[in-house]
C-alpha atoms as a PDB file:
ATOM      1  CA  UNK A   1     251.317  29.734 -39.204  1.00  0.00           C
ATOM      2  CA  UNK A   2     251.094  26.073 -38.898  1.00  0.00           C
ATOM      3  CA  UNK A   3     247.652  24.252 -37.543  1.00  0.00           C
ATOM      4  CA  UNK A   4     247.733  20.445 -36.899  1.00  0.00           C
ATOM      5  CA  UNK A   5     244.867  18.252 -36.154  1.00  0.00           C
ATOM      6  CA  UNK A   6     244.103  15.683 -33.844  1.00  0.00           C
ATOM      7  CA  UNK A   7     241.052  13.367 -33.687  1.00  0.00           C
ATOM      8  CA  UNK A   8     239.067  11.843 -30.735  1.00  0.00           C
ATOM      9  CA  UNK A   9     236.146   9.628 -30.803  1.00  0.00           C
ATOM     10  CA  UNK A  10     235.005   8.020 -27.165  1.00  0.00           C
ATOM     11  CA  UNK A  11     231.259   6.009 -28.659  1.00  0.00           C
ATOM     12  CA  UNK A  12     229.421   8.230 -30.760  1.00  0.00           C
ATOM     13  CA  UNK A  13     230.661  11.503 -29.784  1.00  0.00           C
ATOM     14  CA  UNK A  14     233.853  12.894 -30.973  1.00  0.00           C
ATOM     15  CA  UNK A  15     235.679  15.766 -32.167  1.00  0.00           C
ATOM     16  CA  UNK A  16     238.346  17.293 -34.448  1.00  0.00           C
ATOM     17  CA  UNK A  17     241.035  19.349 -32.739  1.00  0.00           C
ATOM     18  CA  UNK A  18     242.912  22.112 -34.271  1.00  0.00           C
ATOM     19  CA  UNK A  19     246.548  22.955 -32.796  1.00  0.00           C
ATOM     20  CA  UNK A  20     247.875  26.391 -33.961  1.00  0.00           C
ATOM     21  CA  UNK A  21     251.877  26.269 -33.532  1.00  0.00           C
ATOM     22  CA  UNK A  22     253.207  28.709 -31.235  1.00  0.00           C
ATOM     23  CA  UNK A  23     249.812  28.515 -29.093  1.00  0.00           C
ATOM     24  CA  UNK A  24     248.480  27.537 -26.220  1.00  0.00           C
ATOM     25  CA  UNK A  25     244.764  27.151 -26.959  1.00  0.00           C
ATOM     26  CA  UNK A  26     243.080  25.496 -29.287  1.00  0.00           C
ATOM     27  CA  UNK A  27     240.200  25.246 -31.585  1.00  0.00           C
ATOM     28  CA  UNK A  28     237.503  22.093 -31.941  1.00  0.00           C
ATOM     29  CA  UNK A  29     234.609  20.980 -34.185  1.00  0.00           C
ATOM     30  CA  UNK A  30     232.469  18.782 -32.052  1.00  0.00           C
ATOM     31  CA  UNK A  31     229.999  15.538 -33.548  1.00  0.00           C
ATOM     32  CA  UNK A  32     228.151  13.253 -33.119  1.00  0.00           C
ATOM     33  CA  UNK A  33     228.188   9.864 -35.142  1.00  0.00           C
ATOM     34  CA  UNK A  34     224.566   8.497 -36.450  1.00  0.00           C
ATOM     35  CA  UNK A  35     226.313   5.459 -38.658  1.00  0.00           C
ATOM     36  CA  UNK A  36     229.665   4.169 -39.643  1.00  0.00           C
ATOM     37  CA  UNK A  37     228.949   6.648 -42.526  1.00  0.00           C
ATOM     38  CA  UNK A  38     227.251   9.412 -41.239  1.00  0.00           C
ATOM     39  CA  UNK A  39     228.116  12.118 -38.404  1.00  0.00           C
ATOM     40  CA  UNK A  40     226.466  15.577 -37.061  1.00  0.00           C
ATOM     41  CA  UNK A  41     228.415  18.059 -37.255  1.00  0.00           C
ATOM     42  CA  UNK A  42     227.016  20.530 -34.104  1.00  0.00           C
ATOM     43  CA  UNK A  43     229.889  22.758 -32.228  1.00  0.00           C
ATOM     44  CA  UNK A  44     232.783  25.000 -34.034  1.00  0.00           C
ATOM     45  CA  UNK A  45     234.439  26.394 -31.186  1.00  0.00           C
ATOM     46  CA  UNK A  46     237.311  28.785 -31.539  1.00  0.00           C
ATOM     47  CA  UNK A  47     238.676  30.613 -28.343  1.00  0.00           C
ATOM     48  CA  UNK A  48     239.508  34.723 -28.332  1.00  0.00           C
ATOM     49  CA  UNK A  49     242.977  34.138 -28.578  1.00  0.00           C
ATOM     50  CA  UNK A  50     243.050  32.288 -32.099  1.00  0.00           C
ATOM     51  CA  UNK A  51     240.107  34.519 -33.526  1.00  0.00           C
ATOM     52  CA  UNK A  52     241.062  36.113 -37.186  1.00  0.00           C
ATOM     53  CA  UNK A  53     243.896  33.257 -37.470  1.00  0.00           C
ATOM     54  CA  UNK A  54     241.715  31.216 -39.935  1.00  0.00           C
ATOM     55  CA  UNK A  55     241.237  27.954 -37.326  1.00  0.00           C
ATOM     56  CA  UNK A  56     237.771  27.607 -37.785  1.00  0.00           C
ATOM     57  CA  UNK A  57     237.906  27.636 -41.649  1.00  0.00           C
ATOM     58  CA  UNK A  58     240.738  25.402 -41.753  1.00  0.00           C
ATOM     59  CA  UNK A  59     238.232  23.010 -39.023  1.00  0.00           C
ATOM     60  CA  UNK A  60     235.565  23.037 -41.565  1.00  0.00           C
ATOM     61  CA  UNK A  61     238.216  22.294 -44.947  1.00  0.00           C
ATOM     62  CA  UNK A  62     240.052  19.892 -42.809  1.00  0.00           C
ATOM     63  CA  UNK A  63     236.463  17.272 -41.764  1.00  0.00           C
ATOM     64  CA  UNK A  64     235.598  18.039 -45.516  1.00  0.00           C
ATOM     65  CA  UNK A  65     238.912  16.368 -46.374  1.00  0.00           C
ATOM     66  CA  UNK A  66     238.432  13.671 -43.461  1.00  0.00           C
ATOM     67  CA  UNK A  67     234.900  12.928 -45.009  1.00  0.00           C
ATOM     68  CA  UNK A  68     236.270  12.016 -48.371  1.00  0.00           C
ATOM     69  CA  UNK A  69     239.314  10.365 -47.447  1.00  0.00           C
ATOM     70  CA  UNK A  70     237.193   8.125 -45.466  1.00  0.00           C
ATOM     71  CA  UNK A  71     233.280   7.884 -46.986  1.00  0.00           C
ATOM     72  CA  UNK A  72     230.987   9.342 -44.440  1.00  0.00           C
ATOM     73  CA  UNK A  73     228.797  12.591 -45.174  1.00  0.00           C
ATOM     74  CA  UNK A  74     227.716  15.438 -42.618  1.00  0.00           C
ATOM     75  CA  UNK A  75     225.016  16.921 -41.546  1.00  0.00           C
ATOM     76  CA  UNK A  76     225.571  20.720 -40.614  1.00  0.00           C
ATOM     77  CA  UNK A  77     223.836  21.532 -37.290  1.00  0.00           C
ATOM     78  CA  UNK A  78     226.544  23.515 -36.357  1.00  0.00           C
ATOM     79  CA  UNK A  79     225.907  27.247 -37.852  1.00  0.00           C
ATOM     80  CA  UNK A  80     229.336  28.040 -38.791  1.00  0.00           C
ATOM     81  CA  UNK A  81     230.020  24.745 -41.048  1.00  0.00           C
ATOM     82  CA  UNK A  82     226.682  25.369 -42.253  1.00  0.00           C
ATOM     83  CA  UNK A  83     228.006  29.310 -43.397  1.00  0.00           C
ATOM     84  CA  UNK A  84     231.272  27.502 -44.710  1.00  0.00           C
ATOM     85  CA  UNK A  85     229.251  24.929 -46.789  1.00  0.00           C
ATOM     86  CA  UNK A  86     227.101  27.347 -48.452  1.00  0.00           C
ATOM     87  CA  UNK A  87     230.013  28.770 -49.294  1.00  0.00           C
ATOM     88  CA  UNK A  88     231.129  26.166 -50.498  1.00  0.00           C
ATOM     89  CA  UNK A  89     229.051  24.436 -53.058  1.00  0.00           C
ATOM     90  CA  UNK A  90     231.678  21.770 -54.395  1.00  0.00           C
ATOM     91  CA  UNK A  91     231.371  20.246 -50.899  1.00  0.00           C
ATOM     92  CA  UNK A  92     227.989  18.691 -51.707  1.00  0.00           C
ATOM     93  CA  UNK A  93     229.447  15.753 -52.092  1.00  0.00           C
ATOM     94  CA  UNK A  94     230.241  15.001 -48.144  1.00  0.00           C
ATOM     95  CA  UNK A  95     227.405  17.930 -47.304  1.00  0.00           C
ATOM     96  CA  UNK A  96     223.937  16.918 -46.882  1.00  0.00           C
ATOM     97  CA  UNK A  97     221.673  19.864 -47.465  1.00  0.00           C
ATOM     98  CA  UNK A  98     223.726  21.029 -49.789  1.00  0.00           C
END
């Protein structure tokens, strides 16, 4: 199974998109930016369809990567990259709260 990602950003709002190959939905982590450097993280949503497929994990590793690449941190509203992260201690880093 292949998932690629799309961004869009419209002002301060934006949103990571995850496209799983062979499917017609899609997954999305919703935010919202506070600074050039600094975004809240506050929607996972992953539709019935792609449920057990992984998208929502690979949501969460994928802004972690996105984060670093490009030197903002995130502040987990949303409850399911806030799971992930505490999961996920190493992410401290680009997690605040962490």
């Amino acid at each position: 199974m292949t998932i690629r990602f799309s961004h869009e950003e419209s002002g301060s709002k934006g949103r990571y998109v995850a496209h799983v190959e062979g499917q017609a939905d899609s997954g999305e982590m919703t935010y919202s930016r506070l600074s050039a450097n600094r975004i809240i993280v506050d929607h996972t949503g992953v539709p019935d369809s792609l449920r057990g497929m992984g998208v929502g994990s690979a949501l969460a590793h994928h802004i972690v990567a996105e984060a670093r690449a490009k030197g903002f941190t995130i502040v987990p509203l949303c409850p399911f990259l806030k799971a992930q992260a505490d999961r996920h201690p190493d992410w401290a880093d680009v997690i605040e709260g962490l």
